[in-house]
PDB file of N, CA and C in Angstrom:
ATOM      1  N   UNK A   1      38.629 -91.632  31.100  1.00  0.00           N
ATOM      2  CA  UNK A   1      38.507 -91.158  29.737  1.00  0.00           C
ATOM      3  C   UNK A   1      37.906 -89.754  29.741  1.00  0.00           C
ATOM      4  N   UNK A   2      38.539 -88.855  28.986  1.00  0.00           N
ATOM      5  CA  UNK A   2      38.106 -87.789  28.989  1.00  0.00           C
ATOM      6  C   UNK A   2      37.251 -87.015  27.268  1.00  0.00           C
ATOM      7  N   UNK A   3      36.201 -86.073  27.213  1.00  0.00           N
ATOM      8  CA  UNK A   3      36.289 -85.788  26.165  1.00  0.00           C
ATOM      9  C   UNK A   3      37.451 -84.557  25.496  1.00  0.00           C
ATOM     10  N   UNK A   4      37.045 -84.500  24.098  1.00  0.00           N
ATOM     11  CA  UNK A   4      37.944 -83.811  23.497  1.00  0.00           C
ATOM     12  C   UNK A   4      37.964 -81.888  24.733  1.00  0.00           C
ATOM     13  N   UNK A   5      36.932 -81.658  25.027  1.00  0.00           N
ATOM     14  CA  UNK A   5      37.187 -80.403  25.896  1.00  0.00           C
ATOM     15  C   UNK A   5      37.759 -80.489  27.211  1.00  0.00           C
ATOM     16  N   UNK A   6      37.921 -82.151  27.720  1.00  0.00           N
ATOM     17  CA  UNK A   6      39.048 -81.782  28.473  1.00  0.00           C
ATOM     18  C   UNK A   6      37.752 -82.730  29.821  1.00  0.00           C
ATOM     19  N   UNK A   7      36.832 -82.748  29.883  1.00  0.00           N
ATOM     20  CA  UNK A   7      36.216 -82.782  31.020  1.00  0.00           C
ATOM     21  C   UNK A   7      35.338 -84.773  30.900  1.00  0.00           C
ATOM     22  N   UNK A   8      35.193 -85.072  32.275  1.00  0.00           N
ATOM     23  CA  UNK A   8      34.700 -86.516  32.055  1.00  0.00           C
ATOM     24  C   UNK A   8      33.449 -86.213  30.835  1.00  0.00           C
ATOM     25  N   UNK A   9      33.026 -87.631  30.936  1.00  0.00           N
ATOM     26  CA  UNK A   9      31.565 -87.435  30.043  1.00  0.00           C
ATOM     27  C   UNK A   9      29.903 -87.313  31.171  1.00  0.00           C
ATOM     28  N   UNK A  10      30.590 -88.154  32.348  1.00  0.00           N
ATOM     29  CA  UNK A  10      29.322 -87.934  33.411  1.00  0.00           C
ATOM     30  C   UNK A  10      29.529 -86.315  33.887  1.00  0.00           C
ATOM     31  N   UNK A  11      30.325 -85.585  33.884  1.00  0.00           N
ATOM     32  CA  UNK A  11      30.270 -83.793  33.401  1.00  0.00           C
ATOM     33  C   UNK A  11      29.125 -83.635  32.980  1.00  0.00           C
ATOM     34  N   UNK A  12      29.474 -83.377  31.993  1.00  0.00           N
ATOM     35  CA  UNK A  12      28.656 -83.635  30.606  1.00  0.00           C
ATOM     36  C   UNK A  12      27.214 -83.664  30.746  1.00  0.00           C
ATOM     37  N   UNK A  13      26.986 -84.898  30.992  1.00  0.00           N
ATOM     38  CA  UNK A  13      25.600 -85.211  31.276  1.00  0.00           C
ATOM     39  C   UNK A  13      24.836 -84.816  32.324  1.00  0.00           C
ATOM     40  N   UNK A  14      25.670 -84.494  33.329  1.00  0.00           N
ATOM     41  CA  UNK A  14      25.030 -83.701  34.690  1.00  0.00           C
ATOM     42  C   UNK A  14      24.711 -82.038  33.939  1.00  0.00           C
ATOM     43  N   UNK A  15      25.658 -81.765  33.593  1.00  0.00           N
ATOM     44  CA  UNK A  15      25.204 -79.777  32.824  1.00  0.00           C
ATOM     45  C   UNK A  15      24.393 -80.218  32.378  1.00  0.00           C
ATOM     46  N   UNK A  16      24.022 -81.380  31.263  1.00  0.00           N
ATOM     47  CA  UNK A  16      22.809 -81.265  30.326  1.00  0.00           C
ATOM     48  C   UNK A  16      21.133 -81.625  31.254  1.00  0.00           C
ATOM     49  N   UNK A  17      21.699 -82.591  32.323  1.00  0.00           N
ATOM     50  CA  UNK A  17      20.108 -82.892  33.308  1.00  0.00           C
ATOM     51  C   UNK A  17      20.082 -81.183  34.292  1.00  0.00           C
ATOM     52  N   UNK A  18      20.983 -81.040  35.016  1.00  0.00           N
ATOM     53  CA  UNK A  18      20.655 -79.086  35.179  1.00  0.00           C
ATOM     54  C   UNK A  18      20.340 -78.230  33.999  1.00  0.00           C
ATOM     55  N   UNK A  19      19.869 -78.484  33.209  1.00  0.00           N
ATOM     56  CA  UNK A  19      19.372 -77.308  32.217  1.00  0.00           C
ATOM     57  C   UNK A  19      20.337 -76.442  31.723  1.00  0.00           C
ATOM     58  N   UNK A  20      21.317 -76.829  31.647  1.00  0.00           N
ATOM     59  CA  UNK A  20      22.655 -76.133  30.895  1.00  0.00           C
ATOM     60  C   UNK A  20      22.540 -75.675  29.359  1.00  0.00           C
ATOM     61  N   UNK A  21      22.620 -74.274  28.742  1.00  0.00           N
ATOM     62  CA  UNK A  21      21.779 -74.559  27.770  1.00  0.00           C
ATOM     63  C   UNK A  21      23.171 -73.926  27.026  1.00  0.00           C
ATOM     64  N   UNK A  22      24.419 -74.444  26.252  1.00  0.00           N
ATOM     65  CA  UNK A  22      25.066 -73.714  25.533  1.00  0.00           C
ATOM     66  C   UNK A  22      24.815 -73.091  24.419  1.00  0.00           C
ATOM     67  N   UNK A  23      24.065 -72.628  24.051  1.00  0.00           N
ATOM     68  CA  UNK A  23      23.557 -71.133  23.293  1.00  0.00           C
ATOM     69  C   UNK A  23      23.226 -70.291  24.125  1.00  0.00           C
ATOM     70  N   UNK A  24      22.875 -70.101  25.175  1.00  0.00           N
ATOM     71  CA  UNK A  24      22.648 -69.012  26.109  1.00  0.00           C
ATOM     72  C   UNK A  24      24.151 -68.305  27.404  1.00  0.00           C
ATOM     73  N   UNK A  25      24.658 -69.553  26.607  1.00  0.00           N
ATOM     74  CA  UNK A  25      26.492 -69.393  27.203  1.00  0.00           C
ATOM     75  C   UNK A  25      26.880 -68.415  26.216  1.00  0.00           C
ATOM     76  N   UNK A  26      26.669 -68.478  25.143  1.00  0.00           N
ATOM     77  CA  UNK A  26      27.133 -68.102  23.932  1.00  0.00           C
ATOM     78  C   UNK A  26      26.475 -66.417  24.170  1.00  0.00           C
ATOM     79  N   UNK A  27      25.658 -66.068  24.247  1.00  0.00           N
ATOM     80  CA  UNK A  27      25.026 -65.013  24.176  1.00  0.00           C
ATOM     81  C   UNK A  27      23.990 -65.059  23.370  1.00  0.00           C
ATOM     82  N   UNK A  28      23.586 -66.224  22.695  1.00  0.00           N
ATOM     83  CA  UNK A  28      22.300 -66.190  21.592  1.00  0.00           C
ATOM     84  C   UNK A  28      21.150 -66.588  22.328  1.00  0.00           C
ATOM     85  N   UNK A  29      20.207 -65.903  21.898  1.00  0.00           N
ATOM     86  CA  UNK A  29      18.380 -65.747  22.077  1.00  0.00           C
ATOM     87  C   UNK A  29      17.974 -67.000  21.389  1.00  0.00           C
ATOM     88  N   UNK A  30      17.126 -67.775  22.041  1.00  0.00           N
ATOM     89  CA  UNK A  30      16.319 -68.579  21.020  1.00  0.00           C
ATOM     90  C   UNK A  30      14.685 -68.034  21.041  1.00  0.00           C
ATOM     91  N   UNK A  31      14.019 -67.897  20.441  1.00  0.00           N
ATOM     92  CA  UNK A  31      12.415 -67.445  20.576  1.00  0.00           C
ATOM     93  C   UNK A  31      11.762 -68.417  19.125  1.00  0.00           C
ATOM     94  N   UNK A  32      10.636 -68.333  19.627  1.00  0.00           N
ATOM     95  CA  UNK A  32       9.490 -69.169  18.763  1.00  0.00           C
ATOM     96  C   UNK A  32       9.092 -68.652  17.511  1.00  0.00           C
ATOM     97  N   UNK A  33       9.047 -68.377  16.540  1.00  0.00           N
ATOM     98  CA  UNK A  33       8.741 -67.909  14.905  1.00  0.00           C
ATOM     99  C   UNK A  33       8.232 -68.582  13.987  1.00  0.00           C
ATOM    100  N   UNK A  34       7.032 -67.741  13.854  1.00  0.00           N
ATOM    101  CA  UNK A  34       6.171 -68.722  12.331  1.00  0.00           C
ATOM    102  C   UNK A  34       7.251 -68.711  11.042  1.00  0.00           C
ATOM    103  N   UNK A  35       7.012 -68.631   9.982  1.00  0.00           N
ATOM    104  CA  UNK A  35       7.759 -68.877   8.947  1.00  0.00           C
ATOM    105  C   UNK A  35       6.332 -68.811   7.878  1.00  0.00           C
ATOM    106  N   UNK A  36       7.216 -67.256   7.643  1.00  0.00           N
ATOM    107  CA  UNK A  36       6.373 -66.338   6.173  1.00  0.00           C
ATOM    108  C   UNK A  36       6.878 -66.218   5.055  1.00  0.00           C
ATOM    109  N   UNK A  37       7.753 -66.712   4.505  1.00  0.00           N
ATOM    110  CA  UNK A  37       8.333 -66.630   2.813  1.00  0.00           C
ATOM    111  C   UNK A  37       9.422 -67.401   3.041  1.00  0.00           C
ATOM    112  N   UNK A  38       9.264 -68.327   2.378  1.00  0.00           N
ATOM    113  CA  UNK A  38      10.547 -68.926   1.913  1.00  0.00           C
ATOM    114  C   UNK A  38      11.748 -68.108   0.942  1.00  0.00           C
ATOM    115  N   UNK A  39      12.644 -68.031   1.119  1.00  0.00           N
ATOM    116  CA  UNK A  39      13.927 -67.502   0.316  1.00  0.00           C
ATOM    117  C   UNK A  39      14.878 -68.413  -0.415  1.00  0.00           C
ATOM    118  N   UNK A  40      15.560 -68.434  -1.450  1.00  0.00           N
ATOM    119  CA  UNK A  40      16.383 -69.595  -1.805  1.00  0.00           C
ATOM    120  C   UNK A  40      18.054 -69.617  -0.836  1.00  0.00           C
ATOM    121  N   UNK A  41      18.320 -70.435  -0.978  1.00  0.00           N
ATOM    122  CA  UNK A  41      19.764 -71.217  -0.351  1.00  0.00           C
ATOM    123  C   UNK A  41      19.039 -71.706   1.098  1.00  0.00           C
ATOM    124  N   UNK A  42      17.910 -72.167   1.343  1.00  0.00           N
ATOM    125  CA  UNK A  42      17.370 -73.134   2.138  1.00  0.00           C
ATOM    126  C   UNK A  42      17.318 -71.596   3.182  1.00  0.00           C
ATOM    127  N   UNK A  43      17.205 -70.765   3.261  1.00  0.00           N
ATOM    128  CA  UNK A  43      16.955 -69.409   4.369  1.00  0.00           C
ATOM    129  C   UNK A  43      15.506 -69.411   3.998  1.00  0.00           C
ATOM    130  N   UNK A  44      14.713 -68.427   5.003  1.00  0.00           N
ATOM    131  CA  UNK A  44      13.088 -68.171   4.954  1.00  0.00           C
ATOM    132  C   UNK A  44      13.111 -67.023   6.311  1.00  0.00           C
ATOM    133  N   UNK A  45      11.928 -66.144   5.424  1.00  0.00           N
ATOM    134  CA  UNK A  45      11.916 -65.067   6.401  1.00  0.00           C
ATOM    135  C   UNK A  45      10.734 -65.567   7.501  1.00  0.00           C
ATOM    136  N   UNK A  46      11.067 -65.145   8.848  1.00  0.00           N
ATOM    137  CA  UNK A  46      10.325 -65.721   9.637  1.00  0.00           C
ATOM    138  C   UNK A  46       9.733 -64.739  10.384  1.00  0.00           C
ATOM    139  N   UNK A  47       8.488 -64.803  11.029  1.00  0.00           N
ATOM    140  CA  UNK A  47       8.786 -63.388  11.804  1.00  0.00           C
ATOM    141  C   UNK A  47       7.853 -63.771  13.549  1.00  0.00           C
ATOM    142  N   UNK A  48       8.834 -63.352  14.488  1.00  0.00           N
ATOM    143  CA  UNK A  48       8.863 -63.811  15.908  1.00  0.00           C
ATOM    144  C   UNK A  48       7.536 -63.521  16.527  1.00  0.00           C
ATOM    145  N   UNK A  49       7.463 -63.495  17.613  1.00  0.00           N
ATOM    146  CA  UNK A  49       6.029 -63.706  18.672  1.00  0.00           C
ATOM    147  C   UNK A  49       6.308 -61.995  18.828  1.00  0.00           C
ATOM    148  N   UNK A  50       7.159 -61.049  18.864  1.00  0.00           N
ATOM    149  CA  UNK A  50       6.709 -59.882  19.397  1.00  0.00           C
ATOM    150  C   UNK A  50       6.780 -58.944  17.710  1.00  0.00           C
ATOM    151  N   UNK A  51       6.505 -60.208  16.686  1.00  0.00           N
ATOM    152  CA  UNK A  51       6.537 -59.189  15.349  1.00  0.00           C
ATOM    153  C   UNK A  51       7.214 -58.848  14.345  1.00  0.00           C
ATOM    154  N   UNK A  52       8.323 -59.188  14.772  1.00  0.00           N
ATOM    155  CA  UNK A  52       9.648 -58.485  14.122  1.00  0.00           C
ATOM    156  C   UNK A  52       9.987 -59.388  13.387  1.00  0.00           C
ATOM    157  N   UNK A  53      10.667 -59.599  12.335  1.00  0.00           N
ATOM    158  CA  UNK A  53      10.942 -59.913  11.093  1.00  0.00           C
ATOM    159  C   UNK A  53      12.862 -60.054  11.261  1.00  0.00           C
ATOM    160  N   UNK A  54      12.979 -61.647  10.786  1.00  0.00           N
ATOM    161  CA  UNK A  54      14.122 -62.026  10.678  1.00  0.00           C
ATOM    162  C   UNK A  54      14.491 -63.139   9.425  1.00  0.00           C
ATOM    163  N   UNK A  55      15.910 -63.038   8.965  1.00  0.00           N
ATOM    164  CA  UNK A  55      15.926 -63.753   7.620  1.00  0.00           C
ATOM    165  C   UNK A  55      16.646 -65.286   8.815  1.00  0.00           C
ATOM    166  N   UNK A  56      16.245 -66.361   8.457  1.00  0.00           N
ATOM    167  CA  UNK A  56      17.121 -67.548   9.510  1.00  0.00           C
ATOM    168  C   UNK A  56      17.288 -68.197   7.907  1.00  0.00           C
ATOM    169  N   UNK A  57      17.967 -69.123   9.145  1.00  0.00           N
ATOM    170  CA  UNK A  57      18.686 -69.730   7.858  1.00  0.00           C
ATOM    171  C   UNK A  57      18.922 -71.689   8.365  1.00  0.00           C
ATOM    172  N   UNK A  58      18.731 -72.490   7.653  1.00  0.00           N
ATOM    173  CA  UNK A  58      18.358 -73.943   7.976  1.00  0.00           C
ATOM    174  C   UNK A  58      19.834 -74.497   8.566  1.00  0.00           C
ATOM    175  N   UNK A  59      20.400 -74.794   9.831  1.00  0.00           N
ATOM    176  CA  UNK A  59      21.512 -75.022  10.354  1.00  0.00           C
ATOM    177  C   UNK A  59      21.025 -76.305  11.026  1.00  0.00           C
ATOM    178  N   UNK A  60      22.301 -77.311  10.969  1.00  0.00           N
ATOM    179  CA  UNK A  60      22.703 -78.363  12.095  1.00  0.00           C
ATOM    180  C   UNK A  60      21.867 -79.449  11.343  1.00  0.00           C
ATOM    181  N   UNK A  61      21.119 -80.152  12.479  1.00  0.00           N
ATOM    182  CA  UNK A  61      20.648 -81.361  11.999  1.00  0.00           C
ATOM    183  C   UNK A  61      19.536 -80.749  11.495  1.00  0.00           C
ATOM    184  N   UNK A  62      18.961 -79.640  11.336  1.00  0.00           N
ATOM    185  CA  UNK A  62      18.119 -79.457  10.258  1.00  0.00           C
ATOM    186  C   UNK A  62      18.047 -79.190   8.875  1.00  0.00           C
ATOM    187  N   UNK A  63      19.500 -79.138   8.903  1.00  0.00           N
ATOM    188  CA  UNK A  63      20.271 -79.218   7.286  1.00  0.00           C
ATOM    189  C   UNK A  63      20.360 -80.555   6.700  1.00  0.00           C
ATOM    190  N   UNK A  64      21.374 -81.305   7.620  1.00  0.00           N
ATOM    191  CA  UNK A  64      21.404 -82.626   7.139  1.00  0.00           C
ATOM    192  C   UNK A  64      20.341 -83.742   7.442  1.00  0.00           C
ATOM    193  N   UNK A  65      19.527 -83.514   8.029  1.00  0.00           N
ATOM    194  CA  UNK A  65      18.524 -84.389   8.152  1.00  0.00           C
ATOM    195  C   UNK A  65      17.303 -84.263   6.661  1.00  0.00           C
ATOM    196  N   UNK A  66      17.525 -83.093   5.902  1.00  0.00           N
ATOM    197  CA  UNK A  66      16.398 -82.439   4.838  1.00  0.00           C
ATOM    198  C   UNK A  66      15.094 -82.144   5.289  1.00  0.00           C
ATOM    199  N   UNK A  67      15.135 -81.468   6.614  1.00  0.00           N
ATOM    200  CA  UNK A  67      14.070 -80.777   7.267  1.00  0.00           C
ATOM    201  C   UNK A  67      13.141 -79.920   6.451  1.00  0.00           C
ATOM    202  N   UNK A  68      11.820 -79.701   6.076  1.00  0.00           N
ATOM    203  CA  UNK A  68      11.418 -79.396   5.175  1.00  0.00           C
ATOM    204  C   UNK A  68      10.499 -78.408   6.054  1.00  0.00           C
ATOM    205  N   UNK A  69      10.564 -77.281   5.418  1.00  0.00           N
ATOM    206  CA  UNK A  69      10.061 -76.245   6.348  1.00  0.00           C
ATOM    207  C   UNK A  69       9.276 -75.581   5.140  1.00  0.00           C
ATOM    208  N   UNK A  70       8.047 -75.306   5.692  1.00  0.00           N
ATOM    209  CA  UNK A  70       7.029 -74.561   5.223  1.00  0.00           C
ATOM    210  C   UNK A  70       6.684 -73.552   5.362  1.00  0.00           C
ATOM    211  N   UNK A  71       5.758 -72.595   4.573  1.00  0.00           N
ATOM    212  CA  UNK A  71       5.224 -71.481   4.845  1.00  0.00           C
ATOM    213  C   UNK A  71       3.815 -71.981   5.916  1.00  0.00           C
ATOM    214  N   UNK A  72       3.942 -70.737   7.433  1.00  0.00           N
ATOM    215  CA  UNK A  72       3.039 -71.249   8.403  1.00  0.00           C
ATOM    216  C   UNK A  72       3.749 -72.314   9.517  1.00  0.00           C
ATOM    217  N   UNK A  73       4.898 -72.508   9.292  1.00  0.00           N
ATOM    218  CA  UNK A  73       5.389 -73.722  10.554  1.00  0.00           C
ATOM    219  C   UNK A  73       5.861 -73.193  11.498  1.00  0.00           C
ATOM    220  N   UNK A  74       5.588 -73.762  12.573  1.00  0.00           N
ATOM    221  CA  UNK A  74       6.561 -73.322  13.945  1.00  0.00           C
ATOM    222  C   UNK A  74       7.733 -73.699  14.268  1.00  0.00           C
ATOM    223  N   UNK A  75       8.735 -72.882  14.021  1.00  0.00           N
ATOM    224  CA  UNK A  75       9.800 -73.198  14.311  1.00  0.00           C
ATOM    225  C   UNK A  75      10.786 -72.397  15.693  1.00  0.00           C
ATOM    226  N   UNK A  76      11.714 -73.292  16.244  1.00  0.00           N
ATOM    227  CA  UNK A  76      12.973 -72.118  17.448  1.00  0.00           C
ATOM    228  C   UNK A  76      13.594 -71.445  16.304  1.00  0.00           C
ATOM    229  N   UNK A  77      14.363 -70.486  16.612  1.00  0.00           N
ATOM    230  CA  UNK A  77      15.438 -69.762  16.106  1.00  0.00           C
ATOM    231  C   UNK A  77      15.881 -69.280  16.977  1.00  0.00           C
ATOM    232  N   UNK A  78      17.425 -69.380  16.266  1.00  0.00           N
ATOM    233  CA  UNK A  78      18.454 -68.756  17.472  1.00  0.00           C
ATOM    234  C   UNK A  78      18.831 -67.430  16.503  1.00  0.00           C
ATOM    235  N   UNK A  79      18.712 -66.579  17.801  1.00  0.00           N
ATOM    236  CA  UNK A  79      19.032 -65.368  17.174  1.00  0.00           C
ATOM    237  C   UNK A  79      20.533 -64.957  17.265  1.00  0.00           C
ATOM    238  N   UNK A  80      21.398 -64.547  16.005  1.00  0.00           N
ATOM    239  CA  UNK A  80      22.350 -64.272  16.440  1.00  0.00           C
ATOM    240  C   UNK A  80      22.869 -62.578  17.475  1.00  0.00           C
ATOM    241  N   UNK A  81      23.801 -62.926  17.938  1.00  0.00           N
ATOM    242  CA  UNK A  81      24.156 -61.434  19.030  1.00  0.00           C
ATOM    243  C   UNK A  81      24.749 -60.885  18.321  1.00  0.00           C
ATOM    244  N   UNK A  82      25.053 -60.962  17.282  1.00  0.00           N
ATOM    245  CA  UNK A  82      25.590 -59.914  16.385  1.00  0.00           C
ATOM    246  C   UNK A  82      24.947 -58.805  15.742  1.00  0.00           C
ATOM    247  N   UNK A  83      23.588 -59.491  14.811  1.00  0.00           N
ATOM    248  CA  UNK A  83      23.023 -59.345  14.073  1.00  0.00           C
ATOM    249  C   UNK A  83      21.196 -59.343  14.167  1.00  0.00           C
ATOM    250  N   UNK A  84      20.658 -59.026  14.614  1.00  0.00           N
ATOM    251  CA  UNK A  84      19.263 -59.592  14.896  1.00  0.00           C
ATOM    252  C   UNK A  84      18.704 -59.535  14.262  1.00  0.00           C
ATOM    253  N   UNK A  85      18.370 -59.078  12.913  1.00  0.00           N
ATOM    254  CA  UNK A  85      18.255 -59.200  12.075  1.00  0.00           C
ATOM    255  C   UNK A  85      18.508 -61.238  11.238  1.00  0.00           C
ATOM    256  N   UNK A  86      18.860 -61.528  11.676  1.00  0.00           N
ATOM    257  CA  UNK A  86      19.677 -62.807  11.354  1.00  0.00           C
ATOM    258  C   UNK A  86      19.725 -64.091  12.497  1.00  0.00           C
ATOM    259  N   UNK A  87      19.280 -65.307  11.750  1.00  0.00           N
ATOM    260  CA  UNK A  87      19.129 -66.169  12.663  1.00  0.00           C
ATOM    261  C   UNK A  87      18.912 -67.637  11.768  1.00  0.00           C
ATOM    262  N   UNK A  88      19.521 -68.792  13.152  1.00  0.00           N
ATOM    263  CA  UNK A  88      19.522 -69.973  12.175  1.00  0.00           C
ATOM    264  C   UNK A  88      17.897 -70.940  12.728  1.00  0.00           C
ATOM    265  N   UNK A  89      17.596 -71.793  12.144  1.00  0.00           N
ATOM    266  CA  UNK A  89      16.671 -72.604  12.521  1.00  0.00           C
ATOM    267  C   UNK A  89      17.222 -73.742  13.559  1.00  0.00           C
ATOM    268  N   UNK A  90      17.145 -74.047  14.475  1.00  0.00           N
ATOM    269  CA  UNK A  90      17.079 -74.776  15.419  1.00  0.00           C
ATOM    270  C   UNK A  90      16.808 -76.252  15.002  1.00  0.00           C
ATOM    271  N   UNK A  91      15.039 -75.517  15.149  1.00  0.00           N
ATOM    272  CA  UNK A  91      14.070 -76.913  15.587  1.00  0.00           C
ATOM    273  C   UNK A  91      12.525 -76.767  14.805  1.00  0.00           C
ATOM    274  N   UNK A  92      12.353 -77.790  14.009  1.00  0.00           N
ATOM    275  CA  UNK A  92      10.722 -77.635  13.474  1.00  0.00           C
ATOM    276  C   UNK A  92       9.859 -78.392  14.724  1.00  0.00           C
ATOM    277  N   UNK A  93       9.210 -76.803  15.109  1.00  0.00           N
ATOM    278  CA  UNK A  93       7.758 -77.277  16.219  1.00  0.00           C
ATOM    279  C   UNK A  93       6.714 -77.548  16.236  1.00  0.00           C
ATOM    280  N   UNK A  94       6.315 -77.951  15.071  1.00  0.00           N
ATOM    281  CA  UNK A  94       5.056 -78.134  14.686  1.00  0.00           C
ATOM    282  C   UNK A  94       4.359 -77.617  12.882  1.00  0.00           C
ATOM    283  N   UNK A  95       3.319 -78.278  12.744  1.00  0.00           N
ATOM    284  CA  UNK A  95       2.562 -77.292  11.436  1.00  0.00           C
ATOM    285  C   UNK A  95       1.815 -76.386  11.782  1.00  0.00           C
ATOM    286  N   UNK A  96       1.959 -75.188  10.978  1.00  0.00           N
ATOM    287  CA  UNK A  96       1.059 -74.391  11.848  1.00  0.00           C
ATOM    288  C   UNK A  96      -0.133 -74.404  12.302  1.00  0.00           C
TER     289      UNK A  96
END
């Protein structure tokens, strides 16, 4: 049995126990960011460990799960390679 990309599923699971990280396939940054203003359409400006200021925006299972993100929380963000300025939320890491 194969998955839809073509490859077994014990594949699969071997890339993911080697540390295979597909966002870094992709070309996207993930880094650590407090979260300083909330914005409406579920986005919040966040701003990273070396300072800099990015608008992210609530993606994946942190959308559909109703992840509730605060002013002061630690969150990943993936930064996009397009835009750096711009980035989605990952993962809530904690309260601040």
């Amino acid at each position: 049995m194969t998955t839809r990309a073509g490859r077994e599923p014990a594949q699969s699971r071997e890339r993911e126990r080697a540390g295979y990280d597909a966002a870094q396939d992709c070309g996207r940054k993930r880094e650590e960011a407090t979260v300083v203003e909330l914005l409406p359409s579920a986005a919040c400006r966040v701003e990273l460990e070396n300072r800099a200021r990015v608008v992210a925006h609530a993606a994946g299972a942190t959308k559909t799960n109703f992840v509730r993100v605060r002013v002061g929380d630690r969150i990943l963000v993936e930064l996009s390679p397009h835009d750096v300025t711009r980035g989605r939320i990952v993962k809530l890491l904690g309260k601040g």
